[in-house]
Each structure stands twice: as C-alpha cells, then as structure tokens.
PDB file of N, CA and C in Angstrom:
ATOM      1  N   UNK A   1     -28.593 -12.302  13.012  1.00  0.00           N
ATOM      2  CA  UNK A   1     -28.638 -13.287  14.068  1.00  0.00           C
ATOM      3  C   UNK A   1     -28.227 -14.632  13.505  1.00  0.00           C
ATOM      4  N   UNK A   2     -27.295 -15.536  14.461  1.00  0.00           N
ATOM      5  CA  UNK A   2     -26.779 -16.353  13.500  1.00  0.00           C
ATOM      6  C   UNK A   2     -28.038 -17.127  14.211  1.00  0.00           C
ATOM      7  N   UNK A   3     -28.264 -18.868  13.318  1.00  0.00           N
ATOM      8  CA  UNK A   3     -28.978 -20.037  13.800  1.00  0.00           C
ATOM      9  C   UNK A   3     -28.214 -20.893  13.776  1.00  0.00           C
ATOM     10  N   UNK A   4     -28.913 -21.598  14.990  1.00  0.00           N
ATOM     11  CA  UNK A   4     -27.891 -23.089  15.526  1.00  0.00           C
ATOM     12  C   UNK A   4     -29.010 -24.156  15.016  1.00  0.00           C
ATOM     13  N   UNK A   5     -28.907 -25.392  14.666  1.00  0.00           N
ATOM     14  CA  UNK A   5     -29.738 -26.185  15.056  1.00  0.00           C
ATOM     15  C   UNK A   5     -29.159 -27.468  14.648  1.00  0.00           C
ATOM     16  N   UNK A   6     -29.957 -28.586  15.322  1.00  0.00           N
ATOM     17  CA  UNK A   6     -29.485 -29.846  15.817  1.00  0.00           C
ATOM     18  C   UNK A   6     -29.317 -30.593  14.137  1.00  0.00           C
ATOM     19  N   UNK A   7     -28.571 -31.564  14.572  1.00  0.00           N
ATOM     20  CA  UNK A   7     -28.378 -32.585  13.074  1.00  0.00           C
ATOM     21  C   UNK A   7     -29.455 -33.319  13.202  1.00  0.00           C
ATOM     22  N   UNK A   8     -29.618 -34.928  12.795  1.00  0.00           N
ATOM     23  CA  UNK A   8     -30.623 -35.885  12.749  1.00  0.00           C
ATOM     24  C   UNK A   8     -30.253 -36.704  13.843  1.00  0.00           C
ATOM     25  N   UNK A   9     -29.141 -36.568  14.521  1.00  0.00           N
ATOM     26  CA  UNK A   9     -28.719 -37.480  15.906  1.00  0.00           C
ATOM     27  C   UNK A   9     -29.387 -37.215  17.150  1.00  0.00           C
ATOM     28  N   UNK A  10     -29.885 -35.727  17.190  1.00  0.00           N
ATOM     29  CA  UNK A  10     -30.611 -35.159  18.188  1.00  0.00           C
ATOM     30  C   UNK A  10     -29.240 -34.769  19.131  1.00  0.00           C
ATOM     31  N   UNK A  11     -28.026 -34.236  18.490  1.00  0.00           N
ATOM     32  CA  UNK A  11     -26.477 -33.557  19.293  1.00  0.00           C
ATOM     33  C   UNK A  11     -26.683 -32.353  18.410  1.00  0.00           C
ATOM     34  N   UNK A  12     -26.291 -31.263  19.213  1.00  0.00           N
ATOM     35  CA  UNK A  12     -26.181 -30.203  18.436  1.00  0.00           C
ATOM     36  C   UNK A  12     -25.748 -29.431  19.544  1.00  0.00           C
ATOM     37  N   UNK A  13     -25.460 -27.540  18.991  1.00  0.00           N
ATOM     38  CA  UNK A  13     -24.697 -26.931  19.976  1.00  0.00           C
ATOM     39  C   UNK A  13     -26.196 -25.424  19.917  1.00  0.00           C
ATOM     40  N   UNK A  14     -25.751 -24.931  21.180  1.00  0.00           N
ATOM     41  CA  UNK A  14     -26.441 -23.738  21.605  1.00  0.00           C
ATOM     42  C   UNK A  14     -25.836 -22.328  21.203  1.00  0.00           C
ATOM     43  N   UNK A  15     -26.168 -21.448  20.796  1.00  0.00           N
ATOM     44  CA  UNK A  15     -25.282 -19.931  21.621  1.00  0.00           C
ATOM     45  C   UNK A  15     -25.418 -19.725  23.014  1.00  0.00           C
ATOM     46  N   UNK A  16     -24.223 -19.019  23.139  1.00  0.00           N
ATOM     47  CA  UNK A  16     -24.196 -18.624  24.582  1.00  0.00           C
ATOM     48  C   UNK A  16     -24.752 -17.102  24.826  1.00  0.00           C
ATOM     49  N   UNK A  17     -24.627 -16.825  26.047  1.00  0.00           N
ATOM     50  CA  UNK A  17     -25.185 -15.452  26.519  1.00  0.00           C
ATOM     51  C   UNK A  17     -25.050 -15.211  27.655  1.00  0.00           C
ATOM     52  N   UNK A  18     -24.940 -13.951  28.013  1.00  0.00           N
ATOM     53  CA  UNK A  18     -25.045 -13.157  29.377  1.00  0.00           C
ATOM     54  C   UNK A  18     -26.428 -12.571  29.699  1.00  0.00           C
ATOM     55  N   UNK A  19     -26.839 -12.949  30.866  1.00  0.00           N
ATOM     56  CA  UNK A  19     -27.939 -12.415  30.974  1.00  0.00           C
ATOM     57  C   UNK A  19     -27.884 -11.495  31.855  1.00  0.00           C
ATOM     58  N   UNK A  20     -28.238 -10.026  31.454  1.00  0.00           N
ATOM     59  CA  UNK A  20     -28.173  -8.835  32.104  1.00  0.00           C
ATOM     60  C   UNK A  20     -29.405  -8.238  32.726  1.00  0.00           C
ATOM     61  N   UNK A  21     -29.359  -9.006  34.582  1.00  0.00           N
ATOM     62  CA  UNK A  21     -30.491  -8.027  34.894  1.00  0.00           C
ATOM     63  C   UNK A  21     -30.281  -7.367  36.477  1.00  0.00           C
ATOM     64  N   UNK A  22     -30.997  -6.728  36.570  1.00  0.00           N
ATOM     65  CA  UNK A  22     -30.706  -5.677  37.842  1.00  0.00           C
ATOM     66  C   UNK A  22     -31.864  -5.571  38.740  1.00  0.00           C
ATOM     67  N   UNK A  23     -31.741  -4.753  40.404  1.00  0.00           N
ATOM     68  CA  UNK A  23     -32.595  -5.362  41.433  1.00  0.00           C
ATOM     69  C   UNK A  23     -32.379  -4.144  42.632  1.00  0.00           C
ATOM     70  N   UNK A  24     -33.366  -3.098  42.457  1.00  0.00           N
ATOM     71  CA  UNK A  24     -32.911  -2.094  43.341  1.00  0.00           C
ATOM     72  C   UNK A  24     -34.311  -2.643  44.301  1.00  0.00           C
ATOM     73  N   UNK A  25     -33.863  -2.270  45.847  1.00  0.00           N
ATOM     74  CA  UNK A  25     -34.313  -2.664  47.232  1.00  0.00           C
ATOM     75  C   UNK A  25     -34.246  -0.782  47.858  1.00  0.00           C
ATOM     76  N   UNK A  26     -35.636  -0.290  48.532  1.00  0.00           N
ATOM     77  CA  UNK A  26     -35.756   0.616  48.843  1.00  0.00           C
ATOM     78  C   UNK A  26     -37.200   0.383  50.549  1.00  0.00           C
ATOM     79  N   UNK A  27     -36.656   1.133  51.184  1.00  0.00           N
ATOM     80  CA  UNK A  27     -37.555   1.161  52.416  1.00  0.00           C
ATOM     81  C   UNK A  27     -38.425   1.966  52.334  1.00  0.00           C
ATOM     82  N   UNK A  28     -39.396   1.461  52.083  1.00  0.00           N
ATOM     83  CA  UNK A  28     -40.764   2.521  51.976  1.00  0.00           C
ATOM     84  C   UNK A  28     -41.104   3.275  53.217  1.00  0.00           C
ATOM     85  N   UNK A  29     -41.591   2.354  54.323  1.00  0.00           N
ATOM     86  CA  UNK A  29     -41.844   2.939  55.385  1.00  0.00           C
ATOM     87  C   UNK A  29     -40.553   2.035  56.437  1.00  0.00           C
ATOM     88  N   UNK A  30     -41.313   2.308  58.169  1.00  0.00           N
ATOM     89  CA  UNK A  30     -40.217   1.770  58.538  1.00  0.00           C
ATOM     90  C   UNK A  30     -40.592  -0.044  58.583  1.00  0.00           C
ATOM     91  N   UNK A  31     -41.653  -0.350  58.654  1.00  0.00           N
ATOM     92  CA  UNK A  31     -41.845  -1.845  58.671  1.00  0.00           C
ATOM     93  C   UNK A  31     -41.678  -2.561  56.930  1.00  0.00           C
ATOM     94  N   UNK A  32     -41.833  -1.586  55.787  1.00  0.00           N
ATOM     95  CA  UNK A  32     -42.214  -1.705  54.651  1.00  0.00           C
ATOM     96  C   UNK A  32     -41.274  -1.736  53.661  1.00  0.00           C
ATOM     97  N   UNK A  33     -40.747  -2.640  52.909  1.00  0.00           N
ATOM     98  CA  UNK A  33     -39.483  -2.358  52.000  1.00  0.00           C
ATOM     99  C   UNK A  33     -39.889  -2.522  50.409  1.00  0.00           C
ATOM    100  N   UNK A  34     -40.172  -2.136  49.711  1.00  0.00           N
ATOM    101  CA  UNK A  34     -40.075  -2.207  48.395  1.00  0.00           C
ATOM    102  C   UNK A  34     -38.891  -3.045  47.280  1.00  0.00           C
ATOM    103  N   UNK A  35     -39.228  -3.832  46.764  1.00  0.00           N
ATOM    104  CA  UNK A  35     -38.327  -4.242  45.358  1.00  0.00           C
ATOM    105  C   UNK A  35     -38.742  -4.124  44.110  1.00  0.00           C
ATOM    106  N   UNK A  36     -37.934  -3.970  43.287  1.00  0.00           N
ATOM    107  CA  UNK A  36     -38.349  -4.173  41.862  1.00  0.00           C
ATOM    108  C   UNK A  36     -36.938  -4.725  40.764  1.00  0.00           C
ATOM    109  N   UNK A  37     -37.214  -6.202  40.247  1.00  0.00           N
ATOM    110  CA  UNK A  37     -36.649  -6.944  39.607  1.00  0.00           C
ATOM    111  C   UNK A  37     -36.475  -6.444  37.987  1.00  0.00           C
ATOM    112  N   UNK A  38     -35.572  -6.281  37.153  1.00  0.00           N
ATOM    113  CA  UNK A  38     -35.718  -5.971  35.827  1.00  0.00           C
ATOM    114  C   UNK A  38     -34.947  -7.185  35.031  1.00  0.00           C
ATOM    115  N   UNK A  39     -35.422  -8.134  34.695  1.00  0.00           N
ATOM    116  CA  UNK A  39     -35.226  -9.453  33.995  1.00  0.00           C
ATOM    117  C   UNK A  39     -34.754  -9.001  32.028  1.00  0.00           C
ATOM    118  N   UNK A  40     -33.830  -9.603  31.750  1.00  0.00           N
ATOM    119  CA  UNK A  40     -33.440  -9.150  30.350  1.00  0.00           C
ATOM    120  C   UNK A  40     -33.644  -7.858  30.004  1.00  0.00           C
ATOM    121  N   UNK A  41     -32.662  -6.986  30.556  1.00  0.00           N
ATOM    122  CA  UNK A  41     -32.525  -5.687  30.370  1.00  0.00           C
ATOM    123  C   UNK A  41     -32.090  -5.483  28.693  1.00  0.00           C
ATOM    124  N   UNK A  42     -31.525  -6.107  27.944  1.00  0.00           N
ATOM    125  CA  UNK A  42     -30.768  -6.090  26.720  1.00  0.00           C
ATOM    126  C   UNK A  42     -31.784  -6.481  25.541  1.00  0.00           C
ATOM    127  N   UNK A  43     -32.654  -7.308  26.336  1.00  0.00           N
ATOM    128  CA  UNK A  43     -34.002  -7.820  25.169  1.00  0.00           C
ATOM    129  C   UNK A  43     -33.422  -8.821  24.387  1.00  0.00           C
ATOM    130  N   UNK A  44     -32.259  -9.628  24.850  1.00  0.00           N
ATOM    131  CA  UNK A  44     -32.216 -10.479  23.994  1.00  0.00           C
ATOM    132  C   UNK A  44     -33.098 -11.790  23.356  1.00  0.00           C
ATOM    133  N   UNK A  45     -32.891 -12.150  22.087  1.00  0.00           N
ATOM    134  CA  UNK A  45     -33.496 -12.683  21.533  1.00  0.00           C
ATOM    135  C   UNK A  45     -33.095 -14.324  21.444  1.00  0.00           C
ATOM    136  N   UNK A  46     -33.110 -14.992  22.897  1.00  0.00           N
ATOM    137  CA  UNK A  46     -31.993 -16.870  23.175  1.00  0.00           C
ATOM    138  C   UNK A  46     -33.001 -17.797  23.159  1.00  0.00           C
ATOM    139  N   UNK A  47     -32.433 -18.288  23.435  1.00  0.00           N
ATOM    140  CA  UNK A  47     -33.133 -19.796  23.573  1.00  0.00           C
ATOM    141  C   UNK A  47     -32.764 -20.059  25.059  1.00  0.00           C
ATOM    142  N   UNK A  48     -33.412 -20.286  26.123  1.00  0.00           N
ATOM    143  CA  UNK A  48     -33.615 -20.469  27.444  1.00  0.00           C
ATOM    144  C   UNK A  48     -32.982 -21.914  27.347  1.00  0.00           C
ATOM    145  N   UNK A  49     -33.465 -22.778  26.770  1.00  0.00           N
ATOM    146  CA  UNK A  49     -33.037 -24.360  26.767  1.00  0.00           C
ATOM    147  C   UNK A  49     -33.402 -24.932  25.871  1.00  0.00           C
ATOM    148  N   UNK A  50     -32.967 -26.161  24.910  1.00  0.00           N
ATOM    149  CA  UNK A  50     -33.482 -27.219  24.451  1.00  0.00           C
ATOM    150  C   UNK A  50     -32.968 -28.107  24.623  1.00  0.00           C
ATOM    151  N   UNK A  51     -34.386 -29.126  24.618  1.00  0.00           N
ATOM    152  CA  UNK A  51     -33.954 -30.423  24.844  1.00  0.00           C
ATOM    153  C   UNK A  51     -34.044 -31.443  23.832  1.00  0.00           C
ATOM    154  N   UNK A  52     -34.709 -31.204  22.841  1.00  0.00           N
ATOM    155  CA  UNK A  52     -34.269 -32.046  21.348  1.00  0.00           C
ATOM    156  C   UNK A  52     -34.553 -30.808  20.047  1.00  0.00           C
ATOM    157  N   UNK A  53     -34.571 -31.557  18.780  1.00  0.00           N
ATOM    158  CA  UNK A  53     -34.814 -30.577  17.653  1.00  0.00           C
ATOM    159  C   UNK A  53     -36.516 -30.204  17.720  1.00  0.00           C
ATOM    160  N   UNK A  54     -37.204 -30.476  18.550  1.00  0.00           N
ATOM    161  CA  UNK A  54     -38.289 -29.966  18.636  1.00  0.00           C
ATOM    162  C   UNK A  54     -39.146 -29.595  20.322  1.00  0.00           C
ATOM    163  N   UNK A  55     -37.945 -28.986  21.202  1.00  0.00           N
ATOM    164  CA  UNK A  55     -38.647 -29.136  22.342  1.00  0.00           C
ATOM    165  C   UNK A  55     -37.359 -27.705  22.637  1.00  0.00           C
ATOM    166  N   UNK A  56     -37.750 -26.639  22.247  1.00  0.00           N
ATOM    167  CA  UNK A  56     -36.961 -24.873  22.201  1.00  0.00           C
ATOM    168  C   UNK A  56     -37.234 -23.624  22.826  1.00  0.00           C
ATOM    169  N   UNK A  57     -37.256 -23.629  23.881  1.00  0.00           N
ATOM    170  CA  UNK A  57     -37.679 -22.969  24.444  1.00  0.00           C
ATOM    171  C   UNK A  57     -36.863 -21.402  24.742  1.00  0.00           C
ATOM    172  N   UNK A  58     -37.880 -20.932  24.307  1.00  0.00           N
ATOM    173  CA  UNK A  58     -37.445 -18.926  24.129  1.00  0.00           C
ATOM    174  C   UNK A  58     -36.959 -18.281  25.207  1.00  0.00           C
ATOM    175  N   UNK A  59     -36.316 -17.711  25.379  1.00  0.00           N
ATOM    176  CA  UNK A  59     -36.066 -16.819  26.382  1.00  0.00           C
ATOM    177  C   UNK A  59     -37.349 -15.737  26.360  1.00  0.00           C
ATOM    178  N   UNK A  60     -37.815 -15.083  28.086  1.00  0.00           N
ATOM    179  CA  UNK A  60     -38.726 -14.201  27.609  1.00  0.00           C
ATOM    180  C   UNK A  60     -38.511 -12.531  27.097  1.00  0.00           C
ATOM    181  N   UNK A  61     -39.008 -12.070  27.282  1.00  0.00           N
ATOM    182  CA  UNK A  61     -38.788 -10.718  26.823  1.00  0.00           C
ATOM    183  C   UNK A  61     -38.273  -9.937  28.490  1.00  0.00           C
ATOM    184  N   UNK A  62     -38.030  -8.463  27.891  1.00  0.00           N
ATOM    185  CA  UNK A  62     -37.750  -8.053  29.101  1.00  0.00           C
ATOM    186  C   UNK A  62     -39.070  -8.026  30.106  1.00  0.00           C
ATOM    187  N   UNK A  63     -39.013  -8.214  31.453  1.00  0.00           N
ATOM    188  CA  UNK A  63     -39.689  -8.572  32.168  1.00  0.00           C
ATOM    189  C   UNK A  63     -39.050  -7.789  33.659  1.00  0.00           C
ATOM    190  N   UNK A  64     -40.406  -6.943  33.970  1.00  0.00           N
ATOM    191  CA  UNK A  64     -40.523  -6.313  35.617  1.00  0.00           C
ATOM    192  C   UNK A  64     -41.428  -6.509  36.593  1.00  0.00           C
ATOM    193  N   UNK A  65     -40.640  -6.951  37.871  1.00  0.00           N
ATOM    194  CA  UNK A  65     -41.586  -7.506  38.519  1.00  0.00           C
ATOM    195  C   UNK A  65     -41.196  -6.743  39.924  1.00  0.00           C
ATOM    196  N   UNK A  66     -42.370  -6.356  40.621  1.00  0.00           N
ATOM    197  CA  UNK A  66     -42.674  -5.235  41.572  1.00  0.00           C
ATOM    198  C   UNK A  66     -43.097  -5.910  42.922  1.00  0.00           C
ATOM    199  N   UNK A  67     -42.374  -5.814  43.878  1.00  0.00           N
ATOM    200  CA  UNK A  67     -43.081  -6.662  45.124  1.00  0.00           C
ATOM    201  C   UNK A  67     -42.825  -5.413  46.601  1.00  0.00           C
ATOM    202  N   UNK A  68     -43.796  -6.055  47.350  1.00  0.00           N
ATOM    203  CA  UNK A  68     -43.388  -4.956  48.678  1.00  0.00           C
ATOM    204  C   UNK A  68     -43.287  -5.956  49.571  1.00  0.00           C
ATOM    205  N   UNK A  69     -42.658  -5.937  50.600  1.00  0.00           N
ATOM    206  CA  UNK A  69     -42.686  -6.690  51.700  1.00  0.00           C
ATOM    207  C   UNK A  69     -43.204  -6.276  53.443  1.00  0.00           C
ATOM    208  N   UNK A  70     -43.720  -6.900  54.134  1.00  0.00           N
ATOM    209  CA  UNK A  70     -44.104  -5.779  55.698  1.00  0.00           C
ATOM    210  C   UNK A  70     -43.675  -6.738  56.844  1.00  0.00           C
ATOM    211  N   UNK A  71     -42.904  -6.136  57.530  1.00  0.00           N
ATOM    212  CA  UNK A  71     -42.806  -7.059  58.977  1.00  0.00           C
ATOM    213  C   UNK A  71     -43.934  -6.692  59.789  1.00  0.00           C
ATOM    214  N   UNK A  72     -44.477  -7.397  60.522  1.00  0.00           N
ATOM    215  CA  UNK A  72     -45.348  -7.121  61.751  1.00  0.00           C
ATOM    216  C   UNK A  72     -44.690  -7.543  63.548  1.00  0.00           C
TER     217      UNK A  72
END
C-alpha cells in the first residue's frame, strides 16, 4: 500500500478510488418492499477525507444495511 502524506505547508495530495457498492430492491408483500445496501464491497483500505496533517479520516469497512418499507 503506497502512503501519501502532507508536507509542513498543510498542501498535500490524496489517492484516488472507486467505490464499489451495490443495492438490490425486492417486494416482499404487496404493500411491503424490502432493500438491502452493500457499502465497500472491495474492503478497501482509503481515506474518506482530510482536512489537514492531522484531521484523516478512514474510510469504513464493508458495511450492510437492511431496510423494509410499507405503504398504508
């Protein structure tokens, strides 16, 4: 893994990345729909943002998130 990090000016450069995630939608019942989100499928290991040489914030891990929805 290469490392980036800032000089003493507080300018410096990032890596870049693709973030790979996916989002299947299914009808449970007929009022009832199901989702489920899969966030960093690849597990990469980024940096989400920084904003100086001490403010670095991680990207998270892979992450699933499960929701249902209901009309009435």
């Amino acid at each position: 893994m290469q490392r980036h990090a800032a000089n003493s000016s507080g300018s410096g450069t990032s890596p870049t990345w693709t973030d790979t995630d996916a989002r299947v939608d299914a009808a449970v019942f007929y009022a009832v729909t199901a989702q489920v989100n899969l966030a960093n499928l690849l597990d990469r290991r980024d940096f989400l943002y920084a904003d100086n040489n001490d403010n670095i914030t991680p990207r998270s891990a892979t992450a699933v998130k499960v929701s249902l929805a209901g009309r009435f």
